[in-house]
Every structure is written in C-alpha cells, then in structure tokens.
Protein backbone atom coordinates (compact mmCIF):
# COMPACT_ATOMS: atom_id res chain seq x y z
CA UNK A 1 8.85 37.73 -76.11
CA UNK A 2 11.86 36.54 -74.16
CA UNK A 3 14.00 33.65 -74.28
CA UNK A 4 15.98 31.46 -71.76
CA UNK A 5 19.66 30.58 -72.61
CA UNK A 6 21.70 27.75 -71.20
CA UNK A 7 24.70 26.12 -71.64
CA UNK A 8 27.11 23.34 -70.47
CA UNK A 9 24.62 21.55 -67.99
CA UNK A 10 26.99 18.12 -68.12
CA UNK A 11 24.54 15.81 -66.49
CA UNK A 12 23.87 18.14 -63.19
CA UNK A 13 20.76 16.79 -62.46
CA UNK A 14 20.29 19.00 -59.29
CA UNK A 15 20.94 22.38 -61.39
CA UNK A 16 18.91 21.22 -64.62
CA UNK A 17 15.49 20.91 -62.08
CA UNK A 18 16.57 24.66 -60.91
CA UNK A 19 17.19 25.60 -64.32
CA UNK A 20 13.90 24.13 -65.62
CA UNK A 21 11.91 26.02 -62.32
CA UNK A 22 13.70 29.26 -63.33
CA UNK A 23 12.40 29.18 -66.62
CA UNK A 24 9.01 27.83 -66.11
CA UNK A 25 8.45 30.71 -63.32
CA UNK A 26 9.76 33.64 -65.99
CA UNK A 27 6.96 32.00 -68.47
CA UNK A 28 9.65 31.61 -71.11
CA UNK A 29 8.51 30.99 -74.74
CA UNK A 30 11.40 29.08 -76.06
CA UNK A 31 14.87 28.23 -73.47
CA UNK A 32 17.76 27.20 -75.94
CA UNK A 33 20.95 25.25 -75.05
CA UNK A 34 23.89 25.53 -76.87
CA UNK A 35 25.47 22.61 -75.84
CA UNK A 36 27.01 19.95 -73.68
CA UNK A 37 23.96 18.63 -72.10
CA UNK A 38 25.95 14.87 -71.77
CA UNK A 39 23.48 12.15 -72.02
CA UNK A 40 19.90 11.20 -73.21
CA UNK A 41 18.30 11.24 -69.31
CA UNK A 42 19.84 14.88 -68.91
CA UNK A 43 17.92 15.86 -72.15
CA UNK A 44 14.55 14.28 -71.25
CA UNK A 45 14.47 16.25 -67.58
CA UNK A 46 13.88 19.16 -69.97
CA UNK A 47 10.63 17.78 -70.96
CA UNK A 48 9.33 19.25 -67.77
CA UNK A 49 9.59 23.03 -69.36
CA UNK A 50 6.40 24.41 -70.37
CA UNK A 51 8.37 25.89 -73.49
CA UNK A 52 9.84 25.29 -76.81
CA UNK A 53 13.55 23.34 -76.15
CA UNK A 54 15.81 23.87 -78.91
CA UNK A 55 19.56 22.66 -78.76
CA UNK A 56 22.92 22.23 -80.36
CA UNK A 57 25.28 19.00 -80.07
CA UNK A 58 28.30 20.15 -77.50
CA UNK A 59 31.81 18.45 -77.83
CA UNK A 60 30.46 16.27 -75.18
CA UNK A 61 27.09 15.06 -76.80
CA UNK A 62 28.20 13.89 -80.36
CA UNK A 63 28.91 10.28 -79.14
CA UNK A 64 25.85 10.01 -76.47
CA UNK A 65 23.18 7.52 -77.97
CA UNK A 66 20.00 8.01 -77.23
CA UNK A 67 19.95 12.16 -77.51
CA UNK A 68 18.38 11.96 -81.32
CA UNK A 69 15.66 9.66 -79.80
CA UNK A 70 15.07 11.81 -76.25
CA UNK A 71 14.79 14.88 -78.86
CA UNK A 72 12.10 13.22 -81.36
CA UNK A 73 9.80 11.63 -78.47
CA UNK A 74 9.90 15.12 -76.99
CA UNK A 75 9.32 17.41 -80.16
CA UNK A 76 13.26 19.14 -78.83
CA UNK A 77 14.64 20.60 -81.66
CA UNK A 78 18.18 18.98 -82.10
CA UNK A 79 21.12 20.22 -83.99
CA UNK A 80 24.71 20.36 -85.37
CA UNK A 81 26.23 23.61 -84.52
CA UNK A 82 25.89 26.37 -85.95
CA UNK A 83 22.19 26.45 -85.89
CA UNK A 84 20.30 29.33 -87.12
CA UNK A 85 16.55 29.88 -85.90
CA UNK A 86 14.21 32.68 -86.49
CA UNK A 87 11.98 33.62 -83.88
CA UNK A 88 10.21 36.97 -83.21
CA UNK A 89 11.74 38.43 -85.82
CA UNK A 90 15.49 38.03 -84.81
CA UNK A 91 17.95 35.75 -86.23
CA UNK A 92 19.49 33.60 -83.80
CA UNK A 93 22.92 31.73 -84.74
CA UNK A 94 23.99 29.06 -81.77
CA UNK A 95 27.24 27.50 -81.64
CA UNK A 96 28.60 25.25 -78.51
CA UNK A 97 32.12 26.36 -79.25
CA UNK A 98 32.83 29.79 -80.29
CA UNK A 99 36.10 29.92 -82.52
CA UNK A 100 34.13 30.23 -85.65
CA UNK A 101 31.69 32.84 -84.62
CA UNK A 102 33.58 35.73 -86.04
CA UNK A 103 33.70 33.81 -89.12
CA UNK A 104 30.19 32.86 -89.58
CA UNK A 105 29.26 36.64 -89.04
CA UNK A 106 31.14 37.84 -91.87
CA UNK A 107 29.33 35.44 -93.90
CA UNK A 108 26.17 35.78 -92.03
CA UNK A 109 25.32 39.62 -91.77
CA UNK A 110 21.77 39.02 -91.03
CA UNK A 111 22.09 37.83 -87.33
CA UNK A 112 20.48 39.21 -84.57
CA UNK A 113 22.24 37.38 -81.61
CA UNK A 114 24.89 34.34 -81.63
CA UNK A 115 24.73 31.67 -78.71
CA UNK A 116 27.23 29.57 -77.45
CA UNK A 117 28.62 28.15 -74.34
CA UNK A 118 31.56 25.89 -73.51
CA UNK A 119 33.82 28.01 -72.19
CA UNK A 120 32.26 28.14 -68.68
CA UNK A 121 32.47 31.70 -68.77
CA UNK A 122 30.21 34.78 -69.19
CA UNK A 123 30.64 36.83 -72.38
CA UNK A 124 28.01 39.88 -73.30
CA UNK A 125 29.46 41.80 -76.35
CA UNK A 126 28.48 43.26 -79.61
CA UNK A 127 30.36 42.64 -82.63
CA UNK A 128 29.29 43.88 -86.05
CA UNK A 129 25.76 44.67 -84.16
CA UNK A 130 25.32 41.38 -83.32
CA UNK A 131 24.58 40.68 -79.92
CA UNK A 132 27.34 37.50 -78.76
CA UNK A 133 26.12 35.84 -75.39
CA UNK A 134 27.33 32.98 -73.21
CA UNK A 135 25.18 32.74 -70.01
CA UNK A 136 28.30 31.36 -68.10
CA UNK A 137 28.60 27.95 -66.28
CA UNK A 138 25.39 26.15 -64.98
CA UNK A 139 26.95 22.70 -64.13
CA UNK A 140 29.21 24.24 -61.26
CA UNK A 141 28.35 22.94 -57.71
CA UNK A 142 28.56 25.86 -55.90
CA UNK A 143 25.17 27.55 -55.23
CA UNK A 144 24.75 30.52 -56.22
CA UNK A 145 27.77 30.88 -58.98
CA UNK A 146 25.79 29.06 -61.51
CA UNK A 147 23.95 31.64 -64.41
CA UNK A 148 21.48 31.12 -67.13
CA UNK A 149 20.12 33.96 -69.66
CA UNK A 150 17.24 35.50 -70.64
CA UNK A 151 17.06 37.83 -73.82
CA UNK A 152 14.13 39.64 -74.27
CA UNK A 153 13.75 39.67 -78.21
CA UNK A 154 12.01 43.18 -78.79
CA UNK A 155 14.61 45.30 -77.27
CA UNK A 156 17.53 42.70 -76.92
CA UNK A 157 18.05 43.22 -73.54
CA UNK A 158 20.12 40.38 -71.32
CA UNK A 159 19.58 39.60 -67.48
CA UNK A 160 21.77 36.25 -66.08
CA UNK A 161 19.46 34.90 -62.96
CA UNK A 162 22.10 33.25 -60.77
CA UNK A 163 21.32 29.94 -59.15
C-alpha cells in the first residue's frame, strides 16, 4: 500500500492538475496534504483523485471560508494539525509546521511516520525510529523543481517524483 504526500500547493492551479495526474497514474490509495492548500477552489480540484484526500489546516488556510464545506461535499478528511491517522498498520502524525514535532514524539512513541510541509524544503530523516518527511515545494513555478512523495507503507520506503 503506498501513499502520496504533498505539501504547500498555495493555489497553483497548474501544479495541483500535475500533482493530481501523478498520483492517479501511481494508483495511490490515500495522497495526504499537510498543509497550505489556500482556498476552497484549490481544495475541490482534488476531487479529481481517484483516492482517499486527507489534509491538515496550513498557516495559510485557517482564515479561508469555504475549505470545511469543499471538504464535507467531497468526503476530504479535514483537520487541525497535528493529525494522527492509522492506515495499513502505521501511525501517521501530520503537522503543516514542524517546530513541535520533536515534542509530540516524545509524547507520542507509537508513530510510524510524521508529515509536514511549510518549509518549502525537502527533509527525509529518522528520529526516535520515526520516519520525518517533507516532500519539498510543489507551488514553485519552475518545471521540474517541484516534488511530491510517495511512502510505501509495508517497508517505509520514500521516492519524491519531480514535476
């Protein structure tokens, strides 16, 4: 079972339609977005996965209206970071901002992976044997330098597809 990671899409409607081919091509089960997606007709282009959407408020989203409503009419899973989800076994903490991670994983022993995005940058480390990802930026405009995730949840393995 694999699952597709994205963060920080800021309204790109050109690179959300890539992202959403990318994932509907690698016949991903769930795609999860830790944050920052910007407004309610960003969130609905996701409708067109053929997977599960799940995603966390960014700093950017938390005075959007509409997002709660795009979410319900599409059966998205919507909510305040940290999330935890359980899928395939793993326990999946996602956070938009990642200042408390360390902190939530003392507390939190039993996580398998912890998500989160807004710092535009890649980040692929293990701490405490929990696997911390950040796919990288996906709202940039230069082809090619954008990145999205997918984490195959049997043997935790991470490839970035650039876009």
């Amino acid at each position: 079972m694999q699952i597709g990671v994205v963060s920080d899409t800021h309204n790109n409607f050109k690179n959300i339609e890539k992202i959403i081919s990318i994932f509907n091509a690698e016949n991903i089960t769930t795609v999860i977005h830790t944050g920052d997606i910007t407004n309610a007709n960003s969130l609905d282009k996701f409708s067109q996965l053929k997977s599960n959407f799940v995603c966390v408020y960014g700093n950017n989203d938390r005075q959007e209206p509409g997002l709660v409503e795009i979410a319900k009419k599409n059966n998205f899973q919507i909510h305040e970071p940290p999330a935890t989800i359980h899928l395939h076994n793993r326990n999946i903490a996602i956070f938009h901002e990642p200042d408390s991670i360390e902190e939530y994983l003392l507390r939190n022993k039993d996580i398998d992976i912890a998500l989160h995005g807004h710092t535009h940058r890649y980040r692929n480390e293990v701490k405490n044997k929990t696997v911390v990802f950040n796919p990288g930026e996906s709202a940039g405009f230069i082809t090619g330098k954008n990145a999205l995730g997918i984490i195959n949840l049997v043997n935790l393995e991470i490839k970035r597809i650039f876009f």
